[in-house]
C-alpha atoms as a PDB file:
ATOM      1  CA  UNK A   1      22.874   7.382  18.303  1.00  0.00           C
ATOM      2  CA  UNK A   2      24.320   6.460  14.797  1.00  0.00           C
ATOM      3  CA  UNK A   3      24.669   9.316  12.311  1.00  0.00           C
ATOM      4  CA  UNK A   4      23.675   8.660   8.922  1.00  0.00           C
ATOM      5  CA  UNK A   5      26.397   8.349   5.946  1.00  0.00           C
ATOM      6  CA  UNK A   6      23.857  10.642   3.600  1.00  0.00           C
ATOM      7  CA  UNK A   7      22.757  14.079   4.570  1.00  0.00           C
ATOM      8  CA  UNK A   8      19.703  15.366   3.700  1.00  0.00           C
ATOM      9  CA  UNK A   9      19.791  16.312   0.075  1.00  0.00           C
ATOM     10  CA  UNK A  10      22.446  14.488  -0.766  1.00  0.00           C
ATOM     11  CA  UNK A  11      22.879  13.860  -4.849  1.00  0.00           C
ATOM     12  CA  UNK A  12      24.117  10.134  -4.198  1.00  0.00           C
ATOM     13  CA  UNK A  13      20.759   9.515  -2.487  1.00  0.00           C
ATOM     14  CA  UNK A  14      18.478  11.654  -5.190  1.00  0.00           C
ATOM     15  CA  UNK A  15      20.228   9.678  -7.686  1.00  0.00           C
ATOM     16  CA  UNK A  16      20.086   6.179  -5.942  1.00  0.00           C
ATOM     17  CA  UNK A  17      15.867   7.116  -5.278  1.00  0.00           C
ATOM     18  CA  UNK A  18      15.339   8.042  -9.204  1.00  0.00           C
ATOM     19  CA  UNK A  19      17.359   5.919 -10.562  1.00  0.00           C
ATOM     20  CA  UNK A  20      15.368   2.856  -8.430  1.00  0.00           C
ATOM     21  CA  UNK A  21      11.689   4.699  -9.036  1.00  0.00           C
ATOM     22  CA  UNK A  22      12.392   4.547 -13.006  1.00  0.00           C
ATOM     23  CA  UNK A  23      13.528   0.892 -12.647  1.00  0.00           C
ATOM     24  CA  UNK A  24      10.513  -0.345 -10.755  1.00  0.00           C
ATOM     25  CA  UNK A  25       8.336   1.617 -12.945  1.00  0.00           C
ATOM     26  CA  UNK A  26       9.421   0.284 -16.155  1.00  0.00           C
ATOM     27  CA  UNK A  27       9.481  -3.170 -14.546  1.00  0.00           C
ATOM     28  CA  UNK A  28       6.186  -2.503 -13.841  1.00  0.00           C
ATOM     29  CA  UNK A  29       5.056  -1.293 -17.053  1.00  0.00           C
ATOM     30  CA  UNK A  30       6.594  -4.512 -19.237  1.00  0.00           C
ATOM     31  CA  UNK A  31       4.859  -6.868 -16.847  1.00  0.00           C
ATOM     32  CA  UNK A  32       1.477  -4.839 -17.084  1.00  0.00           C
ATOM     33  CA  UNK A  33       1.967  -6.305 -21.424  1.00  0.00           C
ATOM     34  CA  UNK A  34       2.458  -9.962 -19.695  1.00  0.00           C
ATOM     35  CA  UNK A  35      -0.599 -11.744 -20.117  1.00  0.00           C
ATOM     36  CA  UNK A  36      -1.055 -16.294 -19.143  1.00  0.00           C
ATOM     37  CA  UNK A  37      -3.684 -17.569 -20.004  1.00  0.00           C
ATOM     38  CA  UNK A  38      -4.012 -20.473 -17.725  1.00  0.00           C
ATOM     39  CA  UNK A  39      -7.427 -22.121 -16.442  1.00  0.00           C
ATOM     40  CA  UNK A  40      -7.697 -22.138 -12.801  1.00  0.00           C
ATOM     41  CA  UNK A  41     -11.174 -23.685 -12.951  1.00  0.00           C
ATOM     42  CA  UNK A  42     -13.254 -20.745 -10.931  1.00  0.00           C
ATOM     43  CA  UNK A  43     -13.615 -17.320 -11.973  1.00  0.00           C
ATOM     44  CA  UNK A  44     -10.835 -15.479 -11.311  1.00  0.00           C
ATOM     45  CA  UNK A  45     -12.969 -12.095 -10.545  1.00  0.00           C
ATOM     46  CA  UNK A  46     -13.591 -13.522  -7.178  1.00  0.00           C
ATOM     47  CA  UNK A  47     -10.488 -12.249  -5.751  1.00  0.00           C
ATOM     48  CA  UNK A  48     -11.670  -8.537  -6.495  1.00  0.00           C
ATOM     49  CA  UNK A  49     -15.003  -9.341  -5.500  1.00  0.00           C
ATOM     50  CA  UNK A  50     -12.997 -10.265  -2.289  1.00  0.00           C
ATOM     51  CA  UNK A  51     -10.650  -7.035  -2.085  1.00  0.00           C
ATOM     52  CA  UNK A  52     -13.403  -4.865  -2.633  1.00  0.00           C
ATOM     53  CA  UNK A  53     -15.178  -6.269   0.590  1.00  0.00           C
ATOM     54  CA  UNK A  54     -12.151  -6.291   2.324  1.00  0.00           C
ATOM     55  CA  UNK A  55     -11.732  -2.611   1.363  1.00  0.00           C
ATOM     56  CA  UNK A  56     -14.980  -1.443   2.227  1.00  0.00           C
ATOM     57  CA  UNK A  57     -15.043  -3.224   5.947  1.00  0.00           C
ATOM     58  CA  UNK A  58     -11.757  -1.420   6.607  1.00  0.00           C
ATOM     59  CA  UNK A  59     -13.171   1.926   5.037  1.00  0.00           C
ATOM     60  CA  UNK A  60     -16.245   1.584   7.885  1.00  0.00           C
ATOM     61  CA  UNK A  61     -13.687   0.442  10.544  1.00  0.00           C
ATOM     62  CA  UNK A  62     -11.348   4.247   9.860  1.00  0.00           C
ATOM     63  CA  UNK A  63     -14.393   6.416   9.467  1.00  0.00           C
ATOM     64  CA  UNK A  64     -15.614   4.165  12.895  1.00  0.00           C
ATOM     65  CA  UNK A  65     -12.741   5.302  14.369  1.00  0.00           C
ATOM     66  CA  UNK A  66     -12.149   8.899  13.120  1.00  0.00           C
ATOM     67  CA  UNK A  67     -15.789   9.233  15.071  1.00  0.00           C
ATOM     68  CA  UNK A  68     -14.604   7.902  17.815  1.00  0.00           C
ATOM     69  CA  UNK A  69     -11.156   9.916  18.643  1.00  0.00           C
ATOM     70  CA  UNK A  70     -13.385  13.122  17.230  1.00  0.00           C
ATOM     71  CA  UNK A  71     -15.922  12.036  20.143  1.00  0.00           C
ATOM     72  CA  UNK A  72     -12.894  11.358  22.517  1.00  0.00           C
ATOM     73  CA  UNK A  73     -14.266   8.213  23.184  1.00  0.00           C
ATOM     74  CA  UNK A  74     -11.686   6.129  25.159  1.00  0.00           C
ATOM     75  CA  UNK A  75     -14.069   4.062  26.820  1.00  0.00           C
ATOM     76  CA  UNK A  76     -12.800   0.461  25.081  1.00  0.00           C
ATOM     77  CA  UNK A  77      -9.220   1.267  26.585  1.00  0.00           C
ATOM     78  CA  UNK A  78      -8.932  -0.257  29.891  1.00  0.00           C
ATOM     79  CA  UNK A  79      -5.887   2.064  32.139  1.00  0.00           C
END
């Protein structure tokens, strides 16, 4: 097994962690300001029409399954 070159709390890895979480963040932040205005011929609200179906089949397919390892039913797995 390898050992790591960090241990656990180490300050090189805090820093390394904050340091990237503030640079994302503020990368982030400028491009949230960043607005094209280009014309892509459809309406570009489709897409969240699409991620919010997406979202809500996958919502019913966990809750499906949280019902179904609550139940302990196994019956779809084949030994």
């Amino acid at each position: 097994m390898l050992t790591s070159t960090w241990k656990k709390n180490d300050k090189k890895a805090n820093w390394l962690i904050l340091s990237f979480s503030i640079i994302v963040f503020l990368i982030v932040a400028a491009l949230g300001r960043v607005q094209v205005n280009v014309d892509l011929g459809f309406d570009v609200h489709l897409f969240a029409l699409i991620n919010a179906v997406i979202n809500s089949a996958v919502s019913i397919l966990l809750i499906a399954a949280l019902v179904a390892v609550k139940k302990e039913n196994t019956n779809f797995i084949k030994n």
